[in-house]
N, C-alpha and C. Protein backbone atom coordinates (compact mmCIF):
# COMPACT_ATOMS: atom_id res chain seq x y z
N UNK A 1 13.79 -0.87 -20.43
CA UNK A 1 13.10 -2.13 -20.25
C UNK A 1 11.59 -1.89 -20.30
N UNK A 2 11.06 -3.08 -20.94
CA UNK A 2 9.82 -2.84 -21.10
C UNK A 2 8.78 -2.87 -19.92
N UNK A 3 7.26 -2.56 -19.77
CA UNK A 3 6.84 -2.92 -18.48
C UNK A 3 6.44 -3.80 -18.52
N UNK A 4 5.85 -4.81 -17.65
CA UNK A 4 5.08 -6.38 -18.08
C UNK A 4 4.24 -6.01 -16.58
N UNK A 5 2.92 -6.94 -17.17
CA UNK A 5 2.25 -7.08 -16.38
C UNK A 5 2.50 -8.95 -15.27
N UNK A 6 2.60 -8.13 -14.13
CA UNK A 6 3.16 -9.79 -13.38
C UNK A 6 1.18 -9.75 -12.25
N UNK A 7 1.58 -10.50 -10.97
CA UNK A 7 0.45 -10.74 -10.17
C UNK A 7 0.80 -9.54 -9.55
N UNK A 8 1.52 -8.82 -9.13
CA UNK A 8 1.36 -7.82 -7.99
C UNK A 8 1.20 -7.00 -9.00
N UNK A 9 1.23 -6.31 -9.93
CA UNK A 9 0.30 -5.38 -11.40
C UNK A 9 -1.31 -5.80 -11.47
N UNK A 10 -1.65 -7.12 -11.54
CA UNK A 10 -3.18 -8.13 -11.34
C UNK A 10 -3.26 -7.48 -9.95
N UNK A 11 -3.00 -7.67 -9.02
CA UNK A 11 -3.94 -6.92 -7.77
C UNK A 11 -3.74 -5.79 -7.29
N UNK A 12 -2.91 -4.84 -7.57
CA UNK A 12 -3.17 -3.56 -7.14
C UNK A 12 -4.33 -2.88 -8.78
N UNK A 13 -4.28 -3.24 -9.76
CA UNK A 13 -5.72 -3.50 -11.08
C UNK A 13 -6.88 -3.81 -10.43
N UNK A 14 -6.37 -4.83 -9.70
CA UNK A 14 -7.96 -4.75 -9.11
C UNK A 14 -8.47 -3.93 -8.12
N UNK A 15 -7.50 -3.73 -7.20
CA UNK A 15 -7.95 -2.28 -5.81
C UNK A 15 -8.29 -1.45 -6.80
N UNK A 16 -7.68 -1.01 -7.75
CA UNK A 16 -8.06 0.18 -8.25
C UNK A 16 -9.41 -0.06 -8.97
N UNK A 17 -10.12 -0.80 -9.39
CA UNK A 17 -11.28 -1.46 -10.12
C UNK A 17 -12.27 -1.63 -8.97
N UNK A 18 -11.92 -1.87 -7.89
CA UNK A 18 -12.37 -2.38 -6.92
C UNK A 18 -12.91 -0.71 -6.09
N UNK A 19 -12.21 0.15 -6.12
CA UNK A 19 -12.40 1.36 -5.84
C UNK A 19 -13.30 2.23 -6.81
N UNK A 20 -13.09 1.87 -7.61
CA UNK A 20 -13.49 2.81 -9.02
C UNK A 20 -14.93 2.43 -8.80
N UNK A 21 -15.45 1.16 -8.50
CA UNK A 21 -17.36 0.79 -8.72
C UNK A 21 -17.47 1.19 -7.25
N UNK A 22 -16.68 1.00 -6.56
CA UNK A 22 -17.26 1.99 -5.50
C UNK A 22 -17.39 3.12 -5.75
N UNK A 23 -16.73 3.99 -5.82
CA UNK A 23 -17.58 5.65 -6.22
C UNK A 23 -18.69 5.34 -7.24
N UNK A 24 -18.60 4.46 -7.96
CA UNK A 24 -19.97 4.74 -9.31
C UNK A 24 -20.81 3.74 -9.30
N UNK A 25 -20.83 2.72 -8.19
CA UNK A 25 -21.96 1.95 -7.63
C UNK A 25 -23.61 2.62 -7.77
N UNK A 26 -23.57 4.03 -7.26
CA UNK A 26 -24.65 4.74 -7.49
C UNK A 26 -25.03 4.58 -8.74
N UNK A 27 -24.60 5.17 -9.52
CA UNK A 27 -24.67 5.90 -10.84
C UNK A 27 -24.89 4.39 -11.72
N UNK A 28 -24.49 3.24 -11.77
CA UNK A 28 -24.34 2.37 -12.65
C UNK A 28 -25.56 1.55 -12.14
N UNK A 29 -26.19 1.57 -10.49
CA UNK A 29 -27.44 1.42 -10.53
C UNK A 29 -28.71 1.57 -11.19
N UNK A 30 -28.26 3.18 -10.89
CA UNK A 30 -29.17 4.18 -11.87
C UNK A 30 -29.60 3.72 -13.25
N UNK A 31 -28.38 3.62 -14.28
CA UNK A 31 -28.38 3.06 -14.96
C UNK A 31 -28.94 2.13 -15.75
N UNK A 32 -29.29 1.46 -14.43
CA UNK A 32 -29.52 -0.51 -15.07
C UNK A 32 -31.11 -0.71 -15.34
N UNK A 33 -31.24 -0.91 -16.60
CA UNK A 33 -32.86 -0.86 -17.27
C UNK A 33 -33.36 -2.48 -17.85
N UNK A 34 -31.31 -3.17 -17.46
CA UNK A 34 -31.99 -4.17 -18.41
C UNK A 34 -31.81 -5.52 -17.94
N UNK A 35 -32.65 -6.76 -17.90
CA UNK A 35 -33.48 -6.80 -18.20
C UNK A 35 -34.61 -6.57 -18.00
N UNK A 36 -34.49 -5.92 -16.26
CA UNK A 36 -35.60 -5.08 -15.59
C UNK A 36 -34.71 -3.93 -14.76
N UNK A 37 -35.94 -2.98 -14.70
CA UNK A 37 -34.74 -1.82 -14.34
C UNK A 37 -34.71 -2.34 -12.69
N UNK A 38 -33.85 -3.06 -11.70
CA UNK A 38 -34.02 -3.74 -10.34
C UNK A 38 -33.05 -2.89 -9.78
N UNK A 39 -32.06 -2.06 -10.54
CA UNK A 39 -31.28 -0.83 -9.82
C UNK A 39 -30.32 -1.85 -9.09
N UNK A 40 -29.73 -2.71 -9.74
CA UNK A 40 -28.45 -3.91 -8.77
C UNK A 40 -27.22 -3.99 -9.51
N UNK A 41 -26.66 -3.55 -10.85
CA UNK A 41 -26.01 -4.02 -11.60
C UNK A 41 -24.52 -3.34 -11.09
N UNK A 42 -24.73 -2.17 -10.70
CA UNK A 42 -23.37 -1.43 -10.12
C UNK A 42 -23.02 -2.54 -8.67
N UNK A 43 -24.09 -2.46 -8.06
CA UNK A 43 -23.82 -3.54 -6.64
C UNK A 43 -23.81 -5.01 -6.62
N UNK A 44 -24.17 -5.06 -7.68
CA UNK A 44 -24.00 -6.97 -8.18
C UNK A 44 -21.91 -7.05 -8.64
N UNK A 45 -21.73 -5.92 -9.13
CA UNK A 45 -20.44 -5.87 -9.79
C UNK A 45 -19.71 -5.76 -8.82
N UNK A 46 -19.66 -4.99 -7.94
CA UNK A 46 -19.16 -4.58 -7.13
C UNK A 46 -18.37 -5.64 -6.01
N UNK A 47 -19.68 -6.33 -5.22
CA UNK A 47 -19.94 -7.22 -4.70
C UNK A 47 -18.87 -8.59 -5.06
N UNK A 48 -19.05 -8.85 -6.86
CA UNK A 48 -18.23 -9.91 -7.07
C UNK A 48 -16.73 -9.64 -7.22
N UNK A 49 -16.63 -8.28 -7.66
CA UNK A 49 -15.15 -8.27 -8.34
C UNK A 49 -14.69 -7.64 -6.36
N UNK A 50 -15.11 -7.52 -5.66
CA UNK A 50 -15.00 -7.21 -4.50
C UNK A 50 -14.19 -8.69 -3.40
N UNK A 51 -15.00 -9.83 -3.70
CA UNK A 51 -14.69 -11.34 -3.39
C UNK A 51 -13.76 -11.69 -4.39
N UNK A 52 -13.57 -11.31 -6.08
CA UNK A 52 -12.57 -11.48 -6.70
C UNK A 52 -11.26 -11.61 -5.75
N UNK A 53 -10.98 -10.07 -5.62
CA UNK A 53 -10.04 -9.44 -5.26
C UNK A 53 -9.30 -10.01 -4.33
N UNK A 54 -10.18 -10.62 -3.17
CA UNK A 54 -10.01 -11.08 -2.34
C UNK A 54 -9.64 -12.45 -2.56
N UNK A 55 -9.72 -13.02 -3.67
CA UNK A 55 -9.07 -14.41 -3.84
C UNK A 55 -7.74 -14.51 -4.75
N UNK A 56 -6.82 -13.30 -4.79
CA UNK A 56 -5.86 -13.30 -5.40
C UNK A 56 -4.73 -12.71 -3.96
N UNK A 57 -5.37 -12.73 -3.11
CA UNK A 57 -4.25 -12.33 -2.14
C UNK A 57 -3.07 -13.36 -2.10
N UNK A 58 -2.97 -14.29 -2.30
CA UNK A 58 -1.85 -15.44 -1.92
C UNK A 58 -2.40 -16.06 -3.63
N UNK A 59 -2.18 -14.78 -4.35
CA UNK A 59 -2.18 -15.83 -6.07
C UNK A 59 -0.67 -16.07 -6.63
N UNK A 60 -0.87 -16.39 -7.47
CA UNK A 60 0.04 -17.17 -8.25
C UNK A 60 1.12 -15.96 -7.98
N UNK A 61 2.75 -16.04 -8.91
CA UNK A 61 3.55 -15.28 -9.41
C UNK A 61 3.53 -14.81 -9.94
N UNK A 62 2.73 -15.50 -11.56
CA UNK A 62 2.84 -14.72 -12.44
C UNK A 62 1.33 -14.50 -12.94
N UNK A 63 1.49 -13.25 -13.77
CA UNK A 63 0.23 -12.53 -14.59
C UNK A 63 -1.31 -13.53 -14.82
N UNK A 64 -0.73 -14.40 -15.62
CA UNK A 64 -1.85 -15.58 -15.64
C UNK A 64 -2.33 -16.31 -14.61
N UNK A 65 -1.87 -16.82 -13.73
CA UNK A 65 -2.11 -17.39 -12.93
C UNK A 65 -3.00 -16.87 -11.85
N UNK A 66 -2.57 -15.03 -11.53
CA UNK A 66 -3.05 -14.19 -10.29
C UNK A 66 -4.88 -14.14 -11.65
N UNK A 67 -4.51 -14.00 -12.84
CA UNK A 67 -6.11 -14.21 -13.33
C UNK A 67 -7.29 -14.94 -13.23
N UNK A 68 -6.53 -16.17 -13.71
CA UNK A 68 -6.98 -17.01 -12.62
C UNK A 68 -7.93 -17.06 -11.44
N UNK A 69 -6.41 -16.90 -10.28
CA UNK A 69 -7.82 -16.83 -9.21
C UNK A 69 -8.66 -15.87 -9.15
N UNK A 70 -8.54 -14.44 -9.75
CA UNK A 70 -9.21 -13.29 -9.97
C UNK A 70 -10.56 -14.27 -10.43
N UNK A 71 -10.32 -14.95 -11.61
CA UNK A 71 -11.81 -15.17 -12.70
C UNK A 71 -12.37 -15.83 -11.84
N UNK A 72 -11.70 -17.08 -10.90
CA UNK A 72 -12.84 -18.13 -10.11
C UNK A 72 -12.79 -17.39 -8.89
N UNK A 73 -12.02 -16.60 -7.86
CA UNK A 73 -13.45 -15.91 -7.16
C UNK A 73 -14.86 -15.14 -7.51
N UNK A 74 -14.63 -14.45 -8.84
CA UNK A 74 -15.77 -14.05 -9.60
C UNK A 74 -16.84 -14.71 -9.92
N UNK A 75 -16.01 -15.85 -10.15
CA UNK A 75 -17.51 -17.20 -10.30
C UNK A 75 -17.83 -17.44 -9.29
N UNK A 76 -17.04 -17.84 -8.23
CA UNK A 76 -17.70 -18.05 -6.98
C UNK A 76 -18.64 -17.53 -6.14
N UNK A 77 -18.59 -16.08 -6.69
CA UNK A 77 -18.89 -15.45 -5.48
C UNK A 77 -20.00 -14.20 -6.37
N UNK A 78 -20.17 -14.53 -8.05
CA UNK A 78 -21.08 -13.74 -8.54
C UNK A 78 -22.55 -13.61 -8.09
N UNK A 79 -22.85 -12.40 -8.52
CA UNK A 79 -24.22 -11.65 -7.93
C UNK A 79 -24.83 -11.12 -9.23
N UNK A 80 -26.25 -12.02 -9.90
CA UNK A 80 -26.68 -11.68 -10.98
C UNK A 80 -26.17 -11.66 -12.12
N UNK A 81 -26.87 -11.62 -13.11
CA UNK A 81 -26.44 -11.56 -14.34
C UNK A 81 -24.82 -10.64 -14.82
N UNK A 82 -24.76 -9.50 -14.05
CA UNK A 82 -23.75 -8.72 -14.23
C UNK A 82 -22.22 -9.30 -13.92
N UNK A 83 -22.80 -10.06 -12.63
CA UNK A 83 -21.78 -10.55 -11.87
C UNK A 83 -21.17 -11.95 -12.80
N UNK A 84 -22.14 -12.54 -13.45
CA UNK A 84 -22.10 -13.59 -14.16
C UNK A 84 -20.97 -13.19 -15.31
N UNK A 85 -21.40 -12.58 -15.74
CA UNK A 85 -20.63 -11.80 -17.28
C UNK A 85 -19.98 -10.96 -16.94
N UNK A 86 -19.21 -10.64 -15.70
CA UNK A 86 -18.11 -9.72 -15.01
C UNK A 86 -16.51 -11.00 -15.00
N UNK A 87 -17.58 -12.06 -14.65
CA UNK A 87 -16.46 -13.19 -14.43
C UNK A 87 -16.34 -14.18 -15.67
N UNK A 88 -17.20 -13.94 -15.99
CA UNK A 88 -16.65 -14.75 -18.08
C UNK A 88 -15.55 -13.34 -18.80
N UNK A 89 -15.62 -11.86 -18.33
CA UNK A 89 -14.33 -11.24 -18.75
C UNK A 89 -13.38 -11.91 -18.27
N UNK A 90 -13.48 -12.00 -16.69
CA UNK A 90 -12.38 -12.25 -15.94
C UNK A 90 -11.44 -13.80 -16.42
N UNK A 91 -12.42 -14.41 -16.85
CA UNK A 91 -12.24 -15.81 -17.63
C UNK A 91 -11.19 -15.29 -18.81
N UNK A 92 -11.96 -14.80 -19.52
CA UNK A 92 -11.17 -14.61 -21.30
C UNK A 92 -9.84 -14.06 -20.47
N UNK A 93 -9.78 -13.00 -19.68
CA UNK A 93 -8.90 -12.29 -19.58
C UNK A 93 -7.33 -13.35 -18.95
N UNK A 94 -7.94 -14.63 -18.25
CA UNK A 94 -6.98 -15.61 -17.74
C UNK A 94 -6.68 -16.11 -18.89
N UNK A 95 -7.51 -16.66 -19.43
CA UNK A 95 -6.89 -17.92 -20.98
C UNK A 95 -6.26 -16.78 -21.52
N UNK A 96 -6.49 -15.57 -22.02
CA UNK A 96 -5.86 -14.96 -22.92
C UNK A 96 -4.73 -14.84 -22.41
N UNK A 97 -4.41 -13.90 -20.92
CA UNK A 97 -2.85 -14.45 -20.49
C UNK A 97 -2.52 -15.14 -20.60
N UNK A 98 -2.99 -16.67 -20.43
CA UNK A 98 -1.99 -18.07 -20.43
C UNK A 98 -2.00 -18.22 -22.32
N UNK A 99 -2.70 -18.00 -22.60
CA UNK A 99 -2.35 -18.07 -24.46
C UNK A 99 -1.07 -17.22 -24.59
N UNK A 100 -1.29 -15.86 -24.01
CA UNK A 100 0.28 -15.03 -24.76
C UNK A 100 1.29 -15.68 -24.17
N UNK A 101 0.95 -15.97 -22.81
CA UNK A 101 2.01 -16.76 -22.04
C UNK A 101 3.22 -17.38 -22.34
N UNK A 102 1.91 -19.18 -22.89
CA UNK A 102 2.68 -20.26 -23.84
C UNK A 102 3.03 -19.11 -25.12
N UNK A 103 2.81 -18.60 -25.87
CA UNK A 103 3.54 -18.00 -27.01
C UNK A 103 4.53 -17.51 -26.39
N UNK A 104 5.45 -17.37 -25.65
CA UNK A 104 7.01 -16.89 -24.94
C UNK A 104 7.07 -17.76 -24.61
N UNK A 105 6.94 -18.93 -24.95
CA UNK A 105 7.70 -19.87 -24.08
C UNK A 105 7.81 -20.05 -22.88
N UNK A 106 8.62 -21.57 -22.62
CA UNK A 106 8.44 -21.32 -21.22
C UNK A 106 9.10 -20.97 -19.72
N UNK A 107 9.73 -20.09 -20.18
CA UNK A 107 9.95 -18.83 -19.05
C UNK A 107 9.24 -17.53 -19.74
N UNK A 108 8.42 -17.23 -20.04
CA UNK A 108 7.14 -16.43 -20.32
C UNK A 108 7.03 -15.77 -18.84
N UNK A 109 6.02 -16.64 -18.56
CA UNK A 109 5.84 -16.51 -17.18
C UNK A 109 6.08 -16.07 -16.11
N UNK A 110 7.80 -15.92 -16.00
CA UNK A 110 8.55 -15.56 -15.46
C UNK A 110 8.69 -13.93 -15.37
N UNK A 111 8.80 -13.58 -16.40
CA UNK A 111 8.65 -11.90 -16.87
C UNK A 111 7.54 -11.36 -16.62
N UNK A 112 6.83 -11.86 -16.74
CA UNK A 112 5.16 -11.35 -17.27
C UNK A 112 4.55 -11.22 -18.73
N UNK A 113 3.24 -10.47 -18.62
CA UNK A 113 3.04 -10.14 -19.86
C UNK A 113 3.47 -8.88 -20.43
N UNK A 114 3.44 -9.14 -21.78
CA UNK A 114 4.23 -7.30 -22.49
C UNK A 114 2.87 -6.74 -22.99
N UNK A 115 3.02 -5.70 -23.54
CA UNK A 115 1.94 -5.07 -24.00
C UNK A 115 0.96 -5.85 -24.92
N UNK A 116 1.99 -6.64 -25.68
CA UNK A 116 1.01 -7.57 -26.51
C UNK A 116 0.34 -8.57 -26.18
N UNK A 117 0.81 -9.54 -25.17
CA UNK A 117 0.27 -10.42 -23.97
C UNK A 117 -1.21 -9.50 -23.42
N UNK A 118 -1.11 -8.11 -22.74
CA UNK A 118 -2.14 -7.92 -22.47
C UNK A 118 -3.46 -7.36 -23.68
N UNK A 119 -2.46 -6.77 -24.93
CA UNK A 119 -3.47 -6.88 -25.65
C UNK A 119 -4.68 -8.13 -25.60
N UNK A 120 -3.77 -8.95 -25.91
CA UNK A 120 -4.13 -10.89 -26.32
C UNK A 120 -5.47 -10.68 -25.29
N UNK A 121 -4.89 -10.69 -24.02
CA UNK A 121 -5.79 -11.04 -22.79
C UNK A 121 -6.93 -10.47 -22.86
N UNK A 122 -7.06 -8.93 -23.22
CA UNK A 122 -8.15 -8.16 -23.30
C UNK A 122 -8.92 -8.53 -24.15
N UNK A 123 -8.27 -8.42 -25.39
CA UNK A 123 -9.35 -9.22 -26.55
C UNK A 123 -10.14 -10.14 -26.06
N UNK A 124 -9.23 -11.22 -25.48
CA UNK A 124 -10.17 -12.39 -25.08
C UNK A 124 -11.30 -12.30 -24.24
N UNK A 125 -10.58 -11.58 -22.97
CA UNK A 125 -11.86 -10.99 -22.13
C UNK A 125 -13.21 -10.51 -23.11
N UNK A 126 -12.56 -9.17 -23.53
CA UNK A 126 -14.30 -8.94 -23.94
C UNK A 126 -15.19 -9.94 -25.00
N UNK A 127 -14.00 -10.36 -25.66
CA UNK A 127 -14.73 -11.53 -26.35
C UNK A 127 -16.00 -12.84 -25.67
N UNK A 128 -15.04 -13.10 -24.45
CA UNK A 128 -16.09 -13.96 -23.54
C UNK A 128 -17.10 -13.39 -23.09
N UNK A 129 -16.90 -12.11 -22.31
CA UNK A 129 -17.98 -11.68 -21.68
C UNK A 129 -19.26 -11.15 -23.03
N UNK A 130 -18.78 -10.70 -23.99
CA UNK A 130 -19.99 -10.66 -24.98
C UNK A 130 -20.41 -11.90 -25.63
N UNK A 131 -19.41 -12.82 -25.34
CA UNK A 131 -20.27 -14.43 -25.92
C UNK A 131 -21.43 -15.12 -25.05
N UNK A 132 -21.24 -14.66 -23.54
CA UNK A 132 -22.03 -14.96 -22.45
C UNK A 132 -23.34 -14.53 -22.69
N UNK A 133 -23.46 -13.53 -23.49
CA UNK A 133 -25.14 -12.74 -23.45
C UNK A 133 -25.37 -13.24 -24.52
N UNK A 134 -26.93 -13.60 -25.13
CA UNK A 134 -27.31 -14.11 -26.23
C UNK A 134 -27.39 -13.21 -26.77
N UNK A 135 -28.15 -11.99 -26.16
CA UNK A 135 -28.67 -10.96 -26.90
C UNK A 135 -28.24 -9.61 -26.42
N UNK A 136 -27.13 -8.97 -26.73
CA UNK A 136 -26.69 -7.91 -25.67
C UNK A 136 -27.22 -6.67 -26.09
N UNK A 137 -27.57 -6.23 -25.07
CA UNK A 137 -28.41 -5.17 -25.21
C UNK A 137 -28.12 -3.98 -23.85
N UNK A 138 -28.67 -2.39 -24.77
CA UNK A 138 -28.44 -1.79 -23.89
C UNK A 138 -28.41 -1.60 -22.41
N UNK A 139 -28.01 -0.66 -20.97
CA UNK A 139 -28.48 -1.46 -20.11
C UNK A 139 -27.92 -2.55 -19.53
N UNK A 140 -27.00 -3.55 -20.26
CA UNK A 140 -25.86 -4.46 -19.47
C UNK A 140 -24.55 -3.91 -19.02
N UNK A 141 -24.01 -4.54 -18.55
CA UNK A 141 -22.57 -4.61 -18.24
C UNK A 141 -21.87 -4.09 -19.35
N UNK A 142 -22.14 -5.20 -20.32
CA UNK A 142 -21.79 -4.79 -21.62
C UNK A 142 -21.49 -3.21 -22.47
N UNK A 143 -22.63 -2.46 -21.95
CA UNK A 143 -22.89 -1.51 -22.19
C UNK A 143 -22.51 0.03 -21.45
């Protein structure tokens, strides 16, 4: 059987995401030159996908839905530009689940997503989050 991504796959993704900018919070500070070097972009990220996380505790069932609330605590609760365009991924990454979604029909949902569902999703994600910047440049999130 194949694996699918459901909501309890969406939030232990995020502890682990959620852990990961913690150790490299430093370093992605360091980093940040652009559009002024203000040394916030690891802790702006951090910060939001941190309140993300925290708004998928009682999320949906399925895959799309736990995105969802993932993308709008991100909006809610973003910090700077980074944080801004952390949660337009988190965006693409919901529609794109609910796009592969409806393509299975509807008990889709039910299963989760398959590998190709999360392809879908990812695409979309980075697609949004690089439509968000006019001009992307080294130095972002992006980057």
């Amino acid at each position: 059987m194949e694996a699918r991504l459901d909501a309890a796959a969406v939030r232990r993704w995020a502890d682990l995401a959620v852990a990961a900018l913690e150790r490299a919070r430093e370093r992605i500070d360091a980093a940040n030159v652009f559009p002024v070097a203000d040394s916030d972009t690891g802790t702006n990220m951090l910060l939001t996908l941190a309140a993300a996380r925290r708004a998928v505790d009682d999320a949906e069932d399925d895959a799309a839905g736990a995105l969802h609330d993932l993308a709008r605590g991100a909006l809610l609760a973003a910090r700077g530009n980074s944080g801004i365009i952390l949660s337009e991924l988190l965006r693409g990454l919901a529609v794109g689940a609910e796009r592969a979604t409806r393509a299975h029909g509807p008990s889709g949902h039910l299963a989760g997503l398959d590998a190709a569902g999360v392809a879908i999703a990812l695409r979309t994600g980075a697609g949004a989050a690089r439509a968000a910047v006019a001009r992307p440049a080294p130095g972002t999130i992006l980057t």
